[in-house]
C-alpha atoms as a PDB file:
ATOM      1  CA  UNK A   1       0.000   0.000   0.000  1.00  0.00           C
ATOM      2  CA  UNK A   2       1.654   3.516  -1.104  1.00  0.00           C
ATOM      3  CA  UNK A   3       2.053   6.272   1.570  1.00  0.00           C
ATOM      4  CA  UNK A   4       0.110   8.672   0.167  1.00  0.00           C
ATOM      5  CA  UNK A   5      -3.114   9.001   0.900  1.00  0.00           C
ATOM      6  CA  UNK A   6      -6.298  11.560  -0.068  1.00  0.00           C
ATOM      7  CA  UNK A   7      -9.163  12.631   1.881  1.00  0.00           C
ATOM      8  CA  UNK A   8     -12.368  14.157   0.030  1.00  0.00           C
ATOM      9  CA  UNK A   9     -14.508  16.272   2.189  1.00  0.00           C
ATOM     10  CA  UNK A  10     -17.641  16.604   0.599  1.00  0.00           C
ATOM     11  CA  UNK A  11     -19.873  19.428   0.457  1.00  0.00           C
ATOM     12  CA  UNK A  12     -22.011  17.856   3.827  1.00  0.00           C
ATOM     13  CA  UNK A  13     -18.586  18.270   5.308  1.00  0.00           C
ATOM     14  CA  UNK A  14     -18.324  14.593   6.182  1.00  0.00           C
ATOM     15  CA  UNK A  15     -14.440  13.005   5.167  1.00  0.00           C
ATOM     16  CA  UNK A  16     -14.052  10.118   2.917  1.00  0.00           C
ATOM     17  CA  UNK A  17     -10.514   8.572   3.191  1.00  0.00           C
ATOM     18  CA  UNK A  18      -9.467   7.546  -0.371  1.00  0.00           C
ATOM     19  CA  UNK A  19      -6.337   5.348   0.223  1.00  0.00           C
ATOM     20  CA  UNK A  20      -4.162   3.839  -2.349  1.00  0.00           C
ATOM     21  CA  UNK A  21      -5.011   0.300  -1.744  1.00  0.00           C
ATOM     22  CA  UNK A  22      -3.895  -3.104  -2.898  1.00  0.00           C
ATOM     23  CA  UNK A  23      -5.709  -5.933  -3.963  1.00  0.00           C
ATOM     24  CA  UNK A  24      -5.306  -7.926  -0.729  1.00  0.00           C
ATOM     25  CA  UNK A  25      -8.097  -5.194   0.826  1.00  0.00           C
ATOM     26  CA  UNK A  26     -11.446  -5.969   1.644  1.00  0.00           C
ATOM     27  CA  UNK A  27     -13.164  -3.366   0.669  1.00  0.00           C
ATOM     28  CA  UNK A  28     -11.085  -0.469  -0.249  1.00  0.00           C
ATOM     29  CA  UNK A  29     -12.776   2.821  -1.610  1.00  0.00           C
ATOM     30  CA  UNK A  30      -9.483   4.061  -3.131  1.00  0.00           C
ATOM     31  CA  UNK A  31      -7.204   5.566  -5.614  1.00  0.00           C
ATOM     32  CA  UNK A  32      -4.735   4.813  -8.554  1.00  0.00           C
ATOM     33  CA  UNK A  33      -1.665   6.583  -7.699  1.00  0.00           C
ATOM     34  CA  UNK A  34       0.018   5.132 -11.082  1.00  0.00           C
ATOM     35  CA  UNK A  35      -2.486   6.952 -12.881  1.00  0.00           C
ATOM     36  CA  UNK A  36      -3.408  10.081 -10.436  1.00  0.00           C
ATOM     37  CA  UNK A  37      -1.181  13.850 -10.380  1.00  0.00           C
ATOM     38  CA  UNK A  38      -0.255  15.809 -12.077  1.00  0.00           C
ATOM     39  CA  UNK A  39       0.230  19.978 -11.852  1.00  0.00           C
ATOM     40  CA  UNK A  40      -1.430  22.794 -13.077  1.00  0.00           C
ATOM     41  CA  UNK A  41      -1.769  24.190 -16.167  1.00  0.00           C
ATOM     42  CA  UNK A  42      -0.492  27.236 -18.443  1.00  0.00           C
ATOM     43  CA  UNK A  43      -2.274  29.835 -20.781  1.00  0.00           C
ATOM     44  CA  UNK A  44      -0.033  31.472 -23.134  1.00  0.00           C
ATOM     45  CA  UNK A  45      -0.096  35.117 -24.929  1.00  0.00           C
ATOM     46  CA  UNK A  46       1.829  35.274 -27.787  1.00  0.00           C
ATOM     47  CA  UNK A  47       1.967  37.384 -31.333  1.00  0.00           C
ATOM     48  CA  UNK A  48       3.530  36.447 -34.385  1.00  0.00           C
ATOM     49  CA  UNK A  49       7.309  37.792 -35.406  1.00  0.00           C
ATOM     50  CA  UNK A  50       7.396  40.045 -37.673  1.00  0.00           C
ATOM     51  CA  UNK A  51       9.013  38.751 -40.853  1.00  0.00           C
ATOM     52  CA  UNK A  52      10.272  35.903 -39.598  1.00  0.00           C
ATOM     53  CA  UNK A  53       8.122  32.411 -38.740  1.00  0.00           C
ATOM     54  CA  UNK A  54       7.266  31.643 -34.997  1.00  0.00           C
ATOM     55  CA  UNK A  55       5.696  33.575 -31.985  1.00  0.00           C
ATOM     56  CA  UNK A  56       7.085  35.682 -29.235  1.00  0.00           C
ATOM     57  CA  UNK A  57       5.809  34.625 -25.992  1.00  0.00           C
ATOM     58  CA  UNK A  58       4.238  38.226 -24.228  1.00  0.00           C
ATOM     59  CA  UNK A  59       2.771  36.858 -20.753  1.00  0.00           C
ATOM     60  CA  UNK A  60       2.357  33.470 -18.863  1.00  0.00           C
ATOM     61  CA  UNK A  61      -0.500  33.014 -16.395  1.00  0.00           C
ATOM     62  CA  UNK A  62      -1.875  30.204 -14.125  1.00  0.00           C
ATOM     63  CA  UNK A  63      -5.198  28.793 -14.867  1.00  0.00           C
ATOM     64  CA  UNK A  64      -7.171  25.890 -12.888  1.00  0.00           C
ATOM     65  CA  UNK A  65      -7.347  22.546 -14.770  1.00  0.00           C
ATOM     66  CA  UNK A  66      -9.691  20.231 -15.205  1.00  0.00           C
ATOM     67  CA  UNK A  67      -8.045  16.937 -13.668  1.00  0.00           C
ATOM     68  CA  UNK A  68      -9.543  13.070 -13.583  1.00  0.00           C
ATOM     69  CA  UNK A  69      -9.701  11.470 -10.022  1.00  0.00           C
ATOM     70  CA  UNK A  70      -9.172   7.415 -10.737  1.00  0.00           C
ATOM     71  CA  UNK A  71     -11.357   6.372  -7.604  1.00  0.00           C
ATOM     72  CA  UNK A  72     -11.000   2.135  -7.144  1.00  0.00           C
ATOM     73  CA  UNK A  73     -13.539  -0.059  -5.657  1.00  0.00           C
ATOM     74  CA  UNK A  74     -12.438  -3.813  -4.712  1.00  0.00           C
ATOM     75  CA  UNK A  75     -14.764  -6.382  -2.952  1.00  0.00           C
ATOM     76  CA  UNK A  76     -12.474  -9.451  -2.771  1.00  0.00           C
ATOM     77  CA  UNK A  77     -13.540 -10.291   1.096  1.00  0.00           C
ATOM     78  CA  UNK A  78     -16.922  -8.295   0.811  1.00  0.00           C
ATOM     79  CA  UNK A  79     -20.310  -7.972  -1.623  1.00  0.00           C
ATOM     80  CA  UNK A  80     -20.744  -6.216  -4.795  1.00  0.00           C
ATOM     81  CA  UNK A  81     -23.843  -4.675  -2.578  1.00  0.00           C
ATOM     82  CA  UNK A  82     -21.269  -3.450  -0.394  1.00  0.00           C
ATOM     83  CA  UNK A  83     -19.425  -1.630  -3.290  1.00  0.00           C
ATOM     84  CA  UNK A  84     -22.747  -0.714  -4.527  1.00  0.00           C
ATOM     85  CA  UNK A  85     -23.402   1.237  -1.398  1.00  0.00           C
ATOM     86  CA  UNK A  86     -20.361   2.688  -0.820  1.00  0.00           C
ATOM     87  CA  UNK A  87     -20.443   4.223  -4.320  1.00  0.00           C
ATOM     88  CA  UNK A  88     -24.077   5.421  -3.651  1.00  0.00           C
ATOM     89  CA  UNK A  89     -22.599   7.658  -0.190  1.00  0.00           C
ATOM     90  CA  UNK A  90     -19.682   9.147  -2.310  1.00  0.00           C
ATOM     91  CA  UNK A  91     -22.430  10.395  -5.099  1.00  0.00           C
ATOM     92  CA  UNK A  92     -24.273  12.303  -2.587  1.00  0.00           C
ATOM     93  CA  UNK A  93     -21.099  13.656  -1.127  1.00  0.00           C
ATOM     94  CA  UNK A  94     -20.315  15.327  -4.650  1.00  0.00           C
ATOM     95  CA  UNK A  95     -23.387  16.179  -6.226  1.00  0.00           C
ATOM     96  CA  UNK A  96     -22.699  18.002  -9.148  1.00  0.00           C
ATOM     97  CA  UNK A  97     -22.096  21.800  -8.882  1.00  0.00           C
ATOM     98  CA  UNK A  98     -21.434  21.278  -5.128  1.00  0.00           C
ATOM     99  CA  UNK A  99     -17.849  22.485  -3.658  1.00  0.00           C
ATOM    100  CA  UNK A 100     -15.603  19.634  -2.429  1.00  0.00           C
ATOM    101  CA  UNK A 101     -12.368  19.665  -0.674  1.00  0.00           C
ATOM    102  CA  UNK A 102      -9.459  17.690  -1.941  1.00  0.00           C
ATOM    103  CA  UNK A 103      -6.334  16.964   1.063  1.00  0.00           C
ATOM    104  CA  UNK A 104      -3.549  15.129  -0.145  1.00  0.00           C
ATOM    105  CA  UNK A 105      -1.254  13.764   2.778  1.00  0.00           C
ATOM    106  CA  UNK A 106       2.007  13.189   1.042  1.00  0.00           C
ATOM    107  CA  UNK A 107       4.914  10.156   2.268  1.00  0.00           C
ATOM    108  CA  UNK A 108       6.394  13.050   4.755  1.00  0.00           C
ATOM    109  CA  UNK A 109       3.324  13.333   6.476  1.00  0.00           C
ATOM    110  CA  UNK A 110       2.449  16.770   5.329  1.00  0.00           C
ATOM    111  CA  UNK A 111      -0.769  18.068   3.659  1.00  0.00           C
ATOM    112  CA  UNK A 112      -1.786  19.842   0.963  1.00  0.00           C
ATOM    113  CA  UNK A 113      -5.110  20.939  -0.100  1.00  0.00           C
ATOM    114  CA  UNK A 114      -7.810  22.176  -2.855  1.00  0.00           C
ATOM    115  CA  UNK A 115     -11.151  22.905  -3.603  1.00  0.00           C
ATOM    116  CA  UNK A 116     -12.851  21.838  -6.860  1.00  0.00           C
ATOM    117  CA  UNK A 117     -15.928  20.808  -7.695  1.00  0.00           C
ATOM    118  CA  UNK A 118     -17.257  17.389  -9.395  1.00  0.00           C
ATOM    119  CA  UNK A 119     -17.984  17.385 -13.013  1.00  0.00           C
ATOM    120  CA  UNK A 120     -18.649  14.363 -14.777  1.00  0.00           C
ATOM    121  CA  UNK A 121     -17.392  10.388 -14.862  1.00  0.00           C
ATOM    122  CA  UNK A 122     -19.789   8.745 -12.231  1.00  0.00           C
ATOM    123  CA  UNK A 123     -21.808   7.465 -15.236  1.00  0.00           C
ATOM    124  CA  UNK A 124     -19.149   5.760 -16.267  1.00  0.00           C
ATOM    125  CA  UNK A 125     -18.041   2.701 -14.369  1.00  0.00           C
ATOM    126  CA  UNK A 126     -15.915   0.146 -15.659  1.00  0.00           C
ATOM    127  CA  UNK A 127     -14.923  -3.640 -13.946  1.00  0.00           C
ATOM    128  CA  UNK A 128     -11.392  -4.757 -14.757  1.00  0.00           C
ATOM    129  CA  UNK A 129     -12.312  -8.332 -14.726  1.00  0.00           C
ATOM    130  CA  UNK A 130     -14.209 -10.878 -13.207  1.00  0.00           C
ATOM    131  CA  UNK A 131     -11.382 -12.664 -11.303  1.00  0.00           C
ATOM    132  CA  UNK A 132     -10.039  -9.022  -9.721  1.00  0.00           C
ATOM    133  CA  UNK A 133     -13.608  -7.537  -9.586  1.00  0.00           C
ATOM    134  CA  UNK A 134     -12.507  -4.191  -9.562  1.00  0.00           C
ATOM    135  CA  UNK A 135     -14.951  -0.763 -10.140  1.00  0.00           C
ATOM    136  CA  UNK A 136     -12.875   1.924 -11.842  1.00  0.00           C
ATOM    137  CA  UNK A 137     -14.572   5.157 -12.133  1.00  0.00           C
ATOM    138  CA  UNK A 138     -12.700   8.038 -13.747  1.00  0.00           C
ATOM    139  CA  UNK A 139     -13.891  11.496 -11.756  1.00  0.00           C
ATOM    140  CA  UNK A 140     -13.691  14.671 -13.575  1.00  0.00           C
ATOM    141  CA  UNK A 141     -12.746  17.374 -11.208  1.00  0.00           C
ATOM    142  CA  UNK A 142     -12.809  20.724 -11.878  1.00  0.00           C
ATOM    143  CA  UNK A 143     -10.068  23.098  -9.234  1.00  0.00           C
ATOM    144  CA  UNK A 144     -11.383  26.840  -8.560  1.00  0.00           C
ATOM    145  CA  UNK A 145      -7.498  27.627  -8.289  1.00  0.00           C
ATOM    146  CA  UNK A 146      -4.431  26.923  -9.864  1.00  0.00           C
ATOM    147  CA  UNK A 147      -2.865  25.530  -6.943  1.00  0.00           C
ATOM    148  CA  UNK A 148      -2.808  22.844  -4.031  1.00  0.00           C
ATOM    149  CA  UNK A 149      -2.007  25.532  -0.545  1.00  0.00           C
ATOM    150  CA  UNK A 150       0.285  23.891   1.560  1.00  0.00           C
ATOM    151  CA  UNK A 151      -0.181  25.522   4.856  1.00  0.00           C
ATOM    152  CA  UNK A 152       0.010  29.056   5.956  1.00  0.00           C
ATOM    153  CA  UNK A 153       2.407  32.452   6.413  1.00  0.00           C
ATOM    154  CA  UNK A 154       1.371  33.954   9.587  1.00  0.00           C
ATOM    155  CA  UNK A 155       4.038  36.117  11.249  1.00  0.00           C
ATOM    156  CA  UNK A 156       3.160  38.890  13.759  1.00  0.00           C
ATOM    157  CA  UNK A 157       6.338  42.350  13.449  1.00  0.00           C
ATOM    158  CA  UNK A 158       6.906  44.539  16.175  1.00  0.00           C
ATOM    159  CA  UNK A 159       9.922  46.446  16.868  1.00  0.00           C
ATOM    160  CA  UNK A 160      11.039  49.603  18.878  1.00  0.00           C
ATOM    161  CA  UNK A 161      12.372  51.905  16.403  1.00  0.00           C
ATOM    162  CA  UNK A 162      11.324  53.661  13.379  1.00  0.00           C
ATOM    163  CA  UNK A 163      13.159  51.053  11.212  1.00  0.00           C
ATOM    164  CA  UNK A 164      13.203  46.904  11.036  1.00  0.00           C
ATOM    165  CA  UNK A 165      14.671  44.678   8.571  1.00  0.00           C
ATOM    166  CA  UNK A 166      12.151  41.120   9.310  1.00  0.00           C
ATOM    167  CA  UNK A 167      12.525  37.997   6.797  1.00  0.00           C
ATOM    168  CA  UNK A 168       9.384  36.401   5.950  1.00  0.00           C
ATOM    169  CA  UNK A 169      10.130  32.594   3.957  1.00  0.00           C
ATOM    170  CA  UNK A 170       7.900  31.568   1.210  1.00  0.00           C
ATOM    171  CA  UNK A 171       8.502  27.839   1.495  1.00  0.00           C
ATOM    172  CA  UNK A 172       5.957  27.719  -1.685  1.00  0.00           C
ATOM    173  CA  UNK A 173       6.376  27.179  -5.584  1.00  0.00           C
ATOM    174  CA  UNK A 174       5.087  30.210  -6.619  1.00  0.00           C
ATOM    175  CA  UNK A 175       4.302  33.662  -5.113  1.00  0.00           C
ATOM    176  CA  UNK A 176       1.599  34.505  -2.756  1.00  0.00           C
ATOM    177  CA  UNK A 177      -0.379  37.558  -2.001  1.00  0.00           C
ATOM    178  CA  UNK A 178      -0.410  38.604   1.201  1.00  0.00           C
ATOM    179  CA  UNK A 179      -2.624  40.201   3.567  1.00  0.00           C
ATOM    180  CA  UNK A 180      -1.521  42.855   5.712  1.00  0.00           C
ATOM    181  CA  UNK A 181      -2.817  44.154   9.154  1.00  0.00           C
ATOM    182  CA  UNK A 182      -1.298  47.335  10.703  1.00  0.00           C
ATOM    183  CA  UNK A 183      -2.373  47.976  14.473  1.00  0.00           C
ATOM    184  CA  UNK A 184      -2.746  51.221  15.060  1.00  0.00           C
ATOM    185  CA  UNK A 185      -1.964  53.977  16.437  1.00  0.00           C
ATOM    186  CA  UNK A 186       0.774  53.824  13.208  1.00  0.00           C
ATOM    187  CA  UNK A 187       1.972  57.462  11.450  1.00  0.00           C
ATOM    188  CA  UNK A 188       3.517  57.369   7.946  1.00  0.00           C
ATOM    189  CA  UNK A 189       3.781  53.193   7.923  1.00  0.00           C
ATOM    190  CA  UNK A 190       6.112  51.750   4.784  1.00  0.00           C
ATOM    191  CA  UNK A 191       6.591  48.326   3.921  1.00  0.00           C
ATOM    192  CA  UNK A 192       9.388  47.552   0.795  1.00  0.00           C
ATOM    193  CA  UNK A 193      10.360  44.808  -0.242  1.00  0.00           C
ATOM    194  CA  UNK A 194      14.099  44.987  -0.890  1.00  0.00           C
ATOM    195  CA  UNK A 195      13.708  41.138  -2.569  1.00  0.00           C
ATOM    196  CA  UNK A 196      11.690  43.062  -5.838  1.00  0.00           C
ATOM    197  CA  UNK A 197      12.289  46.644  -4.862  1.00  0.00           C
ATOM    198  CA  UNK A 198       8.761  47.527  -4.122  1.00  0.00           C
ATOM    199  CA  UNK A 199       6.742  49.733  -2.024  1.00  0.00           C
ATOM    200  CA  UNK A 200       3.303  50.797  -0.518  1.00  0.00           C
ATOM    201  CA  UNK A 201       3.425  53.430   2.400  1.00  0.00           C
ATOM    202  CA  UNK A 202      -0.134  54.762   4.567  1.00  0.00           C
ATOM    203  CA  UNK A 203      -0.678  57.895   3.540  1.00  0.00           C
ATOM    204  CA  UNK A 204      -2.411  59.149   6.718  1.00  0.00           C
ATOM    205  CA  UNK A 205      -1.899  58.192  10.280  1.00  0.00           C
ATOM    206  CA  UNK A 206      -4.539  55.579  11.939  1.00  0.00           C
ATOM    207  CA  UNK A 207      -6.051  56.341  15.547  1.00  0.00           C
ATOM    208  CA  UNK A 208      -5.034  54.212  18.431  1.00  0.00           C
ATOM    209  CA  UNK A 209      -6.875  50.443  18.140  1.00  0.00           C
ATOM    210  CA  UNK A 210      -7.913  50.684  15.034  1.00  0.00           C
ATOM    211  CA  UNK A 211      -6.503  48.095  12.438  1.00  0.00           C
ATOM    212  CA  UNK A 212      -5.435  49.125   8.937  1.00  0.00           C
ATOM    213  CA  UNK A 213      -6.290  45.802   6.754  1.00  0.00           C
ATOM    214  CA  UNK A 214      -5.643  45.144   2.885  1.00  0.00           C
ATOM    215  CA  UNK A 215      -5.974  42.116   0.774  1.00  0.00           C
ATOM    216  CA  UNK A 216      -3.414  42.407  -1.495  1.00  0.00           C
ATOM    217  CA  UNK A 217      -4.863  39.562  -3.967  1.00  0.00           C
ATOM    218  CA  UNK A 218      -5.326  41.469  -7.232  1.00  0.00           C
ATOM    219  CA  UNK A 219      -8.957  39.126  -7.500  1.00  0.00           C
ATOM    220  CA  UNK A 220     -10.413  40.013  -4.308  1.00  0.00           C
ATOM    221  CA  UNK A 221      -8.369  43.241  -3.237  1.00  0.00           C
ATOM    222  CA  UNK A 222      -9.769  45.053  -0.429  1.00  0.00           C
ATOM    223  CA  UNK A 223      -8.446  48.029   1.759  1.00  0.00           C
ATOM    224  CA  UNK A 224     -10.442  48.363   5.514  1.00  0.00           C
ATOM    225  CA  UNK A 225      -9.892  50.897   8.598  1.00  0.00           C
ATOM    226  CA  UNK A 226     -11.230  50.258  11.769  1.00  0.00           C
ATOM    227  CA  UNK A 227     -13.647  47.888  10.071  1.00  0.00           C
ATOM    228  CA  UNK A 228     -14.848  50.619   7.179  1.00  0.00           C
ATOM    229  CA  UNK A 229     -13.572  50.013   3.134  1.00  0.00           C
ATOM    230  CA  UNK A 230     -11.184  53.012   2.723  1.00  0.00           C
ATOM    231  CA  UNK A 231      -9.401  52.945  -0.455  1.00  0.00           C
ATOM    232  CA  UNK A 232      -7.910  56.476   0.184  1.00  0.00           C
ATOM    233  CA  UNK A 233      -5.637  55.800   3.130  1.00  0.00           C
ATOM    234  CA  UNK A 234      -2.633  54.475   0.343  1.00  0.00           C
ATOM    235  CA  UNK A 235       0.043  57.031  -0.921  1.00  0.00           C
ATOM    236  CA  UNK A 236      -1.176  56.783  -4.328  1.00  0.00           C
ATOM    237  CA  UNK A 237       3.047  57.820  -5.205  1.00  0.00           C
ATOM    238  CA  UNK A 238       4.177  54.651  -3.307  1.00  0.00           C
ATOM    239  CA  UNK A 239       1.348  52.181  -3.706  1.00  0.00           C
ATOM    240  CA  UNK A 240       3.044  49.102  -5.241  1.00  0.00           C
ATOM    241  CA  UNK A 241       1.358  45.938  -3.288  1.00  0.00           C
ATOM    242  CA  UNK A 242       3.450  43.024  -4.049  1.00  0.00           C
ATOM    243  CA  UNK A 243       3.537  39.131  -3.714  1.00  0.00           C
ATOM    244  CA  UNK A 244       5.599  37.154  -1.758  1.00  0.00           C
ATOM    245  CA  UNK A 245       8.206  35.351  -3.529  1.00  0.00           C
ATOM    246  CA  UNK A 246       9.037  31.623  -3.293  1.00  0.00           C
ATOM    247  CA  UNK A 247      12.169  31.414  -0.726  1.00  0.00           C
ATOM    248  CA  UNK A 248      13.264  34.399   1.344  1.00  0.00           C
ATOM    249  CA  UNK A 249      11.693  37.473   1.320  1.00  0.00           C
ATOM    250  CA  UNK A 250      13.716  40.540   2.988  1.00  0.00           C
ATOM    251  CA  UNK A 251      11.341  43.502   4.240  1.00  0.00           C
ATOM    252  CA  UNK A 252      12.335  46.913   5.630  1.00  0.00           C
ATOM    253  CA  UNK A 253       9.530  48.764   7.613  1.00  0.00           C
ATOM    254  CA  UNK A 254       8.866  52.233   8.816  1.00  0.00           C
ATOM    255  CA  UNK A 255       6.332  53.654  10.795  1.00  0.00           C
ATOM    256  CA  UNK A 256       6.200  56.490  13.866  1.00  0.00           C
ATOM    257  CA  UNK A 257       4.194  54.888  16.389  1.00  0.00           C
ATOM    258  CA  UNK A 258       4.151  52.061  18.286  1.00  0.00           C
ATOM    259  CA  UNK A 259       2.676  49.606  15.489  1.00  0.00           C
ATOM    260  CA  UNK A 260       2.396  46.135  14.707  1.00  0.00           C
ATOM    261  CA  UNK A 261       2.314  44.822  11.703  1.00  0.00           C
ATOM    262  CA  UNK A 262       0.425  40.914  10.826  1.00  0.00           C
ATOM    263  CA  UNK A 263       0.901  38.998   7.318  1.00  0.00           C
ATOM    264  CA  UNK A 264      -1.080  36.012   6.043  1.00  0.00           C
ATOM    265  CA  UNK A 265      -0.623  34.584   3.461  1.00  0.00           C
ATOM    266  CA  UNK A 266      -1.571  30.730   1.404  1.00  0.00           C
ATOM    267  CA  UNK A 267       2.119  28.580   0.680  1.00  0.00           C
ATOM    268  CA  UNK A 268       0.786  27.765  -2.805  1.00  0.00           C
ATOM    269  CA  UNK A 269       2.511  24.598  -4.509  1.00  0.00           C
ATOM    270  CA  UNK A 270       2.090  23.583  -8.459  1.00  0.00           C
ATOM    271  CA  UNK A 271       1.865  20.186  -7.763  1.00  0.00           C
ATOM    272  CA  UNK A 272      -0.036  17.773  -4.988  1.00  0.00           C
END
């Protein structure tokens, strides 16, 4: 039996434990790690050269893919009923349209995770043979993100001074967008990134106890103080969010006051 293992947690919230199995199991409700993986996918923007043939490559981004989940059903010790039934309880679990939770726990013990929903491939069962009696049934998953999040980035700055260097570690793939919370009462607060050179500073000073949020994601960006949106509280000169990048990031920080400053943040990994 392989190491690996993946839970589904269906939209009722209720776990289903899909282990690799062998064919020695009873009844195993599993999966075909020969056949399951894989990492996300690409879309390219390109143009044509000018005079010449081939394309010129303008932009990369990360899109969610569309992935098949080999699910196994054996019954060598048990009833085809049994298989029958078990089958029956993952349906309603999915139910098409419905939000599902994928965790993968890889050989190290550690977890990564990602929603998708179910698409299509319960119609569709095949049995390998009569002497195995085997179910395979070839899930169509669709992710809602490009990428399995391995855990979190939650760090908590303080310092004395006007001026800290703090290292934050991406142990990620790929870079991450962070949110930031300044605790107030904060005057003339700067964060830079000397990893990519880039800066956003407050551009007014925040009353004791309140807390300056923003949501750096460019999809679901968001700027709060003291609980109210307030898009006007950035130095529109020095208002250059940016990601986390994958290893060490190196941060200076500035502020009059006697801040703190939060960050959260997904680890995001290509692969499962």
């Amino acid at each position: 039996m392989s190491d690996r293992s993946l839970t589904l947690v269906g939209a009722d919230g209720v776990q289903y434990q899909l282990v690799c199995p062998s064919k020695q199991d009873a009844l195993a409700l599993g999966l075909d790690s020969t056949v399951w993986g894989g990492t996300s996918t690409h879309a390219f923007q390109t143009r044509d050269r000018v005079g010449v043939a081939g394309q010129i490559v303008e932009g990369v981004r990360w899109q969610a893919a569309t992935f098949k989940l080999p699910i196994l059903n054996a019954w060598p010790l048990g009833s085809e009923q049994a298989v029958s039934d078990t089958m029956d309880t993952l349906w309603k679990a999915l139910g098409p349209g419905r939000t599902v939770r994928l965790i993968h726990t890889r050989p190290d013990g550690t977890r990564r995770s990602m929603t998708c929903s179910y698409v299509s491939g319960g119609e569709l069962m095949t049995i390998t043979s009569h002497d195995d009696r085997w179910i395979i049934s070839n899930l169509v998953m669709r992710a809602h993100t490009p990428f399995w999040v391995g855990g979190m980035i939650l760090e908590t700055i303080t310092w004395g001074g006007t001026t800290a260097h703090h290292t934050i570690v991406n142990d990620g793939d790929v870079p991450t967008w962070p949110r930031w919370t300044i605790t107030a009462p904060s005057e003339n607060t700067e964060i830079t990134s000397l990893t990519t050179g880039q800066t956003f500073r407050l551009a007014r000073s925040a009353a004791a106890y309140q807390h300056v949020i923003v949501d750096t994601n460019p999809r679901t960006w968001s700027s709060t103080i003291g609980g109210t949106p307030n898009d006007s509280i950035w130095d529109p000169l020095s208002r250059d969010f940016f990601p986390l990048q994958p290893g060490p990031n190196h941060l200076l920080l500035r502020h009059h006051g006697g801040s703190s400053i939060s960050v959260h943040a997904p680890v995001l990994h290509v692969a499962p």
